[in-house]
Protein backbone atom coordinates (compact mmCIF):
# COMPACT_ATOMS: atom_id res chain seq x y z
CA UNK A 1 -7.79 -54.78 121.46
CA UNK A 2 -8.85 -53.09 124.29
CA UNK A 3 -9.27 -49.43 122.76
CA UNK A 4 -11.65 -51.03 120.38
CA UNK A 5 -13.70 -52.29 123.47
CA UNK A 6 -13.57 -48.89 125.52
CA UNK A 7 -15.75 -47.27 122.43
CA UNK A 8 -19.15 -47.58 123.14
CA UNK A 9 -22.76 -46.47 121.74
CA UNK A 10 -24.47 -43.74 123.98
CA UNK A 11 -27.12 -44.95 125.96
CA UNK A 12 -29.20 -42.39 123.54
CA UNK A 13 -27.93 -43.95 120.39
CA UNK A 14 -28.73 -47.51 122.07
CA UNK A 15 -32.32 -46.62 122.57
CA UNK A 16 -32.94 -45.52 118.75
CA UNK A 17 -31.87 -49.14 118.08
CA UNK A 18 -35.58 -49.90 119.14
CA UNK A 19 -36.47 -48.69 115.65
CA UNK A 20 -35.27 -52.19 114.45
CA UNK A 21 -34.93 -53.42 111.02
CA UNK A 22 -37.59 -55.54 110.10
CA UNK A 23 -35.40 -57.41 107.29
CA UNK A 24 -32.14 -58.67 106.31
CA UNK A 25 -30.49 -55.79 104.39
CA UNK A 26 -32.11 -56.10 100.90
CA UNK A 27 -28.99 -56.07 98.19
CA UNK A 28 -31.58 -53.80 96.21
CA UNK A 29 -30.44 -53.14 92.89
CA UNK A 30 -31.28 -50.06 90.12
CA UNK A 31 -30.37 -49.41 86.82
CA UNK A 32 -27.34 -47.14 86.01
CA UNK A 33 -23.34 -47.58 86.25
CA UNK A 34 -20.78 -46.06 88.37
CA UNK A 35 -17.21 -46.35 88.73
CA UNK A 36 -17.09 -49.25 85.97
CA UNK A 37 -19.73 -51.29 88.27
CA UNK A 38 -22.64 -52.21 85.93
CA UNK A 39 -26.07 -51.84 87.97
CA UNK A 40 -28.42 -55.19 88.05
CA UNK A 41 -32.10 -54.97 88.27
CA UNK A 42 -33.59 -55.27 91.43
CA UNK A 43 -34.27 -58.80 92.33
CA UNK A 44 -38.08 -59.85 92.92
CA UNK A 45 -37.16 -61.04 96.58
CA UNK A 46 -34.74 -59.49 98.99
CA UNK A 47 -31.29 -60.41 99.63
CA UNK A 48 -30.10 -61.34 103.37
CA UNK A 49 -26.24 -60.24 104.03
CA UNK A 50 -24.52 -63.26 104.88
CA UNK A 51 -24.17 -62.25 108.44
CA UNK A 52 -27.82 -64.14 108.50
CA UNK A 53 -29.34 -61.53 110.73
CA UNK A 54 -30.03 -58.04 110.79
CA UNK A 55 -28.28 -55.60 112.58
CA UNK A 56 -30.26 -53.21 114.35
CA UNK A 57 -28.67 -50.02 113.08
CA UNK A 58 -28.95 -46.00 114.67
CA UNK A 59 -31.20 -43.92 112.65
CA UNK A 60 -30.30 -40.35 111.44
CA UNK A 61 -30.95 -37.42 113.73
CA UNK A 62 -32.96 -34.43 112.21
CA UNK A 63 -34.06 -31.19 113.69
CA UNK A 64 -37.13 -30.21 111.78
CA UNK A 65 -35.08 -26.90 110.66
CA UNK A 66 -31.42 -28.48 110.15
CA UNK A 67 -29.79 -30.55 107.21
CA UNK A 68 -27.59 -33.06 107.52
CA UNK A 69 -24.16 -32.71 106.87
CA UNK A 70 -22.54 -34.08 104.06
CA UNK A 71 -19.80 -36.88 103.93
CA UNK A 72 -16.85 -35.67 104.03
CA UNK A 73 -14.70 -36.86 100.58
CA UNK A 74 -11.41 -38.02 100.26
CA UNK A 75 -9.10 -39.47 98.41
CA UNK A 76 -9.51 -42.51 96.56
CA UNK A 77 -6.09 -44.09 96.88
CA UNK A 78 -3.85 -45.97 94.86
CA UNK A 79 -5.67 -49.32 94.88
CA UNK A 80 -9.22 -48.88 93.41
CA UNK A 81 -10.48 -51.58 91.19
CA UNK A 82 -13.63 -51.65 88.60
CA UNK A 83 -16.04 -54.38 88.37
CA UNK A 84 -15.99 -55.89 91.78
CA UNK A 85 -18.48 -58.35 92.56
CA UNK A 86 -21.96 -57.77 94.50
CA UNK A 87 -21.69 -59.22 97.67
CA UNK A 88 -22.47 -57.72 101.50
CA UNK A 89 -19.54 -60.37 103.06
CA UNK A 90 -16.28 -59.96 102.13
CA UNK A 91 -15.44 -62.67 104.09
CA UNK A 92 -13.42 -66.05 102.65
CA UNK A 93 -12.67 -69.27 104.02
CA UNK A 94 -10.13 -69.35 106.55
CA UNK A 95 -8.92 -65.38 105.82
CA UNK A 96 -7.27 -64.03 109.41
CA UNK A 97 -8.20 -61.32 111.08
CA UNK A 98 -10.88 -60.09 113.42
CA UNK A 99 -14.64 -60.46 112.05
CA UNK A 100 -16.00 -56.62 111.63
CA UNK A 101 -19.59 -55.76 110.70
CA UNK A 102 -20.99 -52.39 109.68
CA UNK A 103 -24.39 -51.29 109.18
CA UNK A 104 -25.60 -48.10 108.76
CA UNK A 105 -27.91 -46.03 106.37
CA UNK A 106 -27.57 -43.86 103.11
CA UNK A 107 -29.15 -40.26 104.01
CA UNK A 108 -29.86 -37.14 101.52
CA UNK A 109 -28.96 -34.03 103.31
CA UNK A 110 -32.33 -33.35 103.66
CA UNK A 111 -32.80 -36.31 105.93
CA UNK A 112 -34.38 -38.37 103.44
CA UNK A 113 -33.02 -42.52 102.49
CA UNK A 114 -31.76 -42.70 99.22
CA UNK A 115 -32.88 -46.61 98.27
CA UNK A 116 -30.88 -48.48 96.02
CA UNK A 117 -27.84 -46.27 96.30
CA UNK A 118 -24.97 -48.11 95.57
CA UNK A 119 -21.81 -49.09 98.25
CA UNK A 120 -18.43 -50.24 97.15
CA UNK A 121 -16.03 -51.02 100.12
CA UNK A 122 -12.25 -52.18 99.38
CA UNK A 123 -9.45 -52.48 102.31
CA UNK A 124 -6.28 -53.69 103.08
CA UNK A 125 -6.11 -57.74 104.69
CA UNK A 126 -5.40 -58.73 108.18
CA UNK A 127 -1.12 -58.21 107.56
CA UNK A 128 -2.03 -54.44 105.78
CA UNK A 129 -1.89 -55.84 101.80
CA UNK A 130 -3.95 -55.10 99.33
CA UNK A 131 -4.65 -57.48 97.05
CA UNK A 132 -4.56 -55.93 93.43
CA UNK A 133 -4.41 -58.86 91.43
CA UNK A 134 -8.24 -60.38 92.59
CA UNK A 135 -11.04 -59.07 94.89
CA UNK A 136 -10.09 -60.11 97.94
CA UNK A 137 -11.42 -57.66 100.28
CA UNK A 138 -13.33 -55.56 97.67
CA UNK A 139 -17.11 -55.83 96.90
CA UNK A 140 -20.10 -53.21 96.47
CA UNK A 141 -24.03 -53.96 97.33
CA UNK A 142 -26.82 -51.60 97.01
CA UNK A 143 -28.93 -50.53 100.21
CA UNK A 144 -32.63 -51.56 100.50
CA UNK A 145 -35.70 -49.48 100.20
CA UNK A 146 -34.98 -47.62 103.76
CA UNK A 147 -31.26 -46.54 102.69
CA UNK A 148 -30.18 -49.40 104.91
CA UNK A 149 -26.77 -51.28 104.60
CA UNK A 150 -24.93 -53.96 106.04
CA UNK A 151 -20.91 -54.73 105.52
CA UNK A 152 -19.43 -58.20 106.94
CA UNK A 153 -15.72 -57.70 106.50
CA UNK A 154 -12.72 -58.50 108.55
CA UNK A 155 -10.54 -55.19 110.74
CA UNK A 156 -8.22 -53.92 108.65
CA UNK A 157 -4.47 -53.88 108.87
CA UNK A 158 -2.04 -50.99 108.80
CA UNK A 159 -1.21 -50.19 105.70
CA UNK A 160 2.56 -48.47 106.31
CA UNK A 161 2.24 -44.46 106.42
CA UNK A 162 -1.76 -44.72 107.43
CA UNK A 163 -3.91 -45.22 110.12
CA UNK A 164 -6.74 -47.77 109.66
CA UNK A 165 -9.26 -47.59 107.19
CA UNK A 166 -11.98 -49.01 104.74
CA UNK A 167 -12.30 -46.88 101.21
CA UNK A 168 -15.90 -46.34 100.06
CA UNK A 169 -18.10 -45.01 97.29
CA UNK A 170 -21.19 -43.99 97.56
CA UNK A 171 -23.51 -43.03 94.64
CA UNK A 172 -27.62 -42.24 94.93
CA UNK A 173 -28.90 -43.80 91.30
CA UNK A 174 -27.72 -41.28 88.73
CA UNK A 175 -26.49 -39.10 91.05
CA UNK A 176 -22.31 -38.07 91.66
CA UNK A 177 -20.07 -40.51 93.40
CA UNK A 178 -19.07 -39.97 96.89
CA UNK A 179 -15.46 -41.25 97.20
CA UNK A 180 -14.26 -40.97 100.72
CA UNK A 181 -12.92 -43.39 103.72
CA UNK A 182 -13.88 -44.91 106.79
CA UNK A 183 -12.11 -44.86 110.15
CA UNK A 184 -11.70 -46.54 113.51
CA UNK A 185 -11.82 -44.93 117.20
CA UNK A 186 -9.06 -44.81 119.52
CA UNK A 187 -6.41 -45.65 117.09
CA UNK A 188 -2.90 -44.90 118.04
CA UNK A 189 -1.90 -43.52 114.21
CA UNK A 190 -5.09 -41.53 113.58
CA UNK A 191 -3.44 -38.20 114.54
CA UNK A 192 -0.28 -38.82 112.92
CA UNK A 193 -2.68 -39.62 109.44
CA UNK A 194 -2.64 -36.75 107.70
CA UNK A 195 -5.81 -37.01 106.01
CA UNK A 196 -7.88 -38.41 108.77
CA UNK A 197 -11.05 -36.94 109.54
CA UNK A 198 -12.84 -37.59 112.89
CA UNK A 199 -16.67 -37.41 111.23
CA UNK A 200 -15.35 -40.53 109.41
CA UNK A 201 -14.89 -42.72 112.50
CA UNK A 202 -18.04 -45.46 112.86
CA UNK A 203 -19.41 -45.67 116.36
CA UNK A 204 -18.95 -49.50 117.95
CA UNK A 205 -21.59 -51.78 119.74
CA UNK A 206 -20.16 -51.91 123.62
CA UNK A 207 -18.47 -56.01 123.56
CA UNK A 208 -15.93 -57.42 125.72
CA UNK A 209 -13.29 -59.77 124.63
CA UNK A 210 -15.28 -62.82 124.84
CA UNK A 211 -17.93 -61.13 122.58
CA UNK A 212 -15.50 -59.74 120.01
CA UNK A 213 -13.86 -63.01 119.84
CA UNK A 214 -17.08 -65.43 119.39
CA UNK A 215 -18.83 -62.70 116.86
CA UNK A 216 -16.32 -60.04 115.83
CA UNK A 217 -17.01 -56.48 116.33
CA UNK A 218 -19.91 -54.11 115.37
CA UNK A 219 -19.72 -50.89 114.00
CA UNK A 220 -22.24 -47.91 112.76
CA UNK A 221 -21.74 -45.57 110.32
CA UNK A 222 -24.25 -43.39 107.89
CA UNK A 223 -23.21 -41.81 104.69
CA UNK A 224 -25.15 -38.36 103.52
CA UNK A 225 -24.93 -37.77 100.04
CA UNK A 226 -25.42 -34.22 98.66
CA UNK A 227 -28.68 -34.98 96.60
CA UNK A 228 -31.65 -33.34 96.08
């Protein structure tokens, strides 16, 4: 556990988290379908993640004259499955593994939020199994009116062959998916994955093993979508 504690927010990145979120995460909902995931309305009152509390998240950084970069996409993988439910937790009663949340934002290129764009997250369980029978593990939300998003999930295991990782889509309403992965710092099999990508590795929250053990660990990460 210790390389996951040695990874550590800037002391730059820590003082944009003064630009905190004034609400839960809305689960903010528009019209459309992706991926086989039917689209719900947008409820009349927002949704708080079941973490309970926001999590102050880094905003973007834009030079007036520069984009932002796209995503990077990758493979999807041979366990994708339609229709999973809308939820922000992934969480179940008494599943193993360390407690993991990430929250982030959905950016245009342009540096502009994309509200309501929709997230779907699936990953292997604490032992490296995915379960592809049910949803354990699998779930997609929407983020709220700021492009804001917040995952509770567990660490994944290592699935054989592959260092660890979370698969994601990412879709702006009615725009092209974004299918691509996320990844952890400091892991021991990232540079013998071939397809790992270094601008897919989330940023952690500085905790020591007390902290990590009492509320998990904390992660950022921001998706840009090629939009207009």
């Amino acid at each position: 556990m210790d390389h996951l504690i040695r990874t550590k927010l800037s002391r730059r990145r820590l003082h944009r988290l003064a630009v905190a979120l004034p609400v839960p995460v809305a689960l903010a909902a528009l019209g459309g379908k992706m991926a086989g995931v039917t689209l719900a309305q947008s409820p009349a009152n927002p949704t708080p993640t079941a973490a309970g509390t926001p999590v102050l998240a880094p905003t973007p950084e834009c030079a007036d004259a520069d984009d932002l970069d796209a995503t990077l996409e990758q493979t999807e993988g041979p366990y994708f499955t339609p229709d999973s439910p809308e939820r922000a937790s992934l969480l179940e009663d008494g599943m193993p593994g360390t407690k993991l949340v990430v929250a982030g934002h959905v950016y245009s290129t342009g540096c502009a939020p994309v509200p309501g764009a929709l997230l779907e997250f699936w990953q292997a369980d604490d032992a490296g199994e995915y379960d592809n029978e049910g949803y354990t593990l699998r779930g997609h939300q929407f983020a709220d009116d700021e492009g804001r998003y917040e995952l509770t999930t567990i660490l994944p295991g290592i699935y054989p062959g592959r260092t660890r990782h979370i698969h994601v889509k990412v879709q702006a309403p009615d725009g092209p998916v974004l299918t691509t992965q996320l990844y952890f710092p400091d892991e021991p099999e990232n540079d013998r994955d071939g397809i790992f990508a270094p601008s897919l590795v989330l940023e952690y929250e500085d905790r020591d093993e007390d902290e990590i053990e009492a509320d998990g660990l904390l992660g950022f990460y921001t998706y840009v979508l090629d939009v207009a």
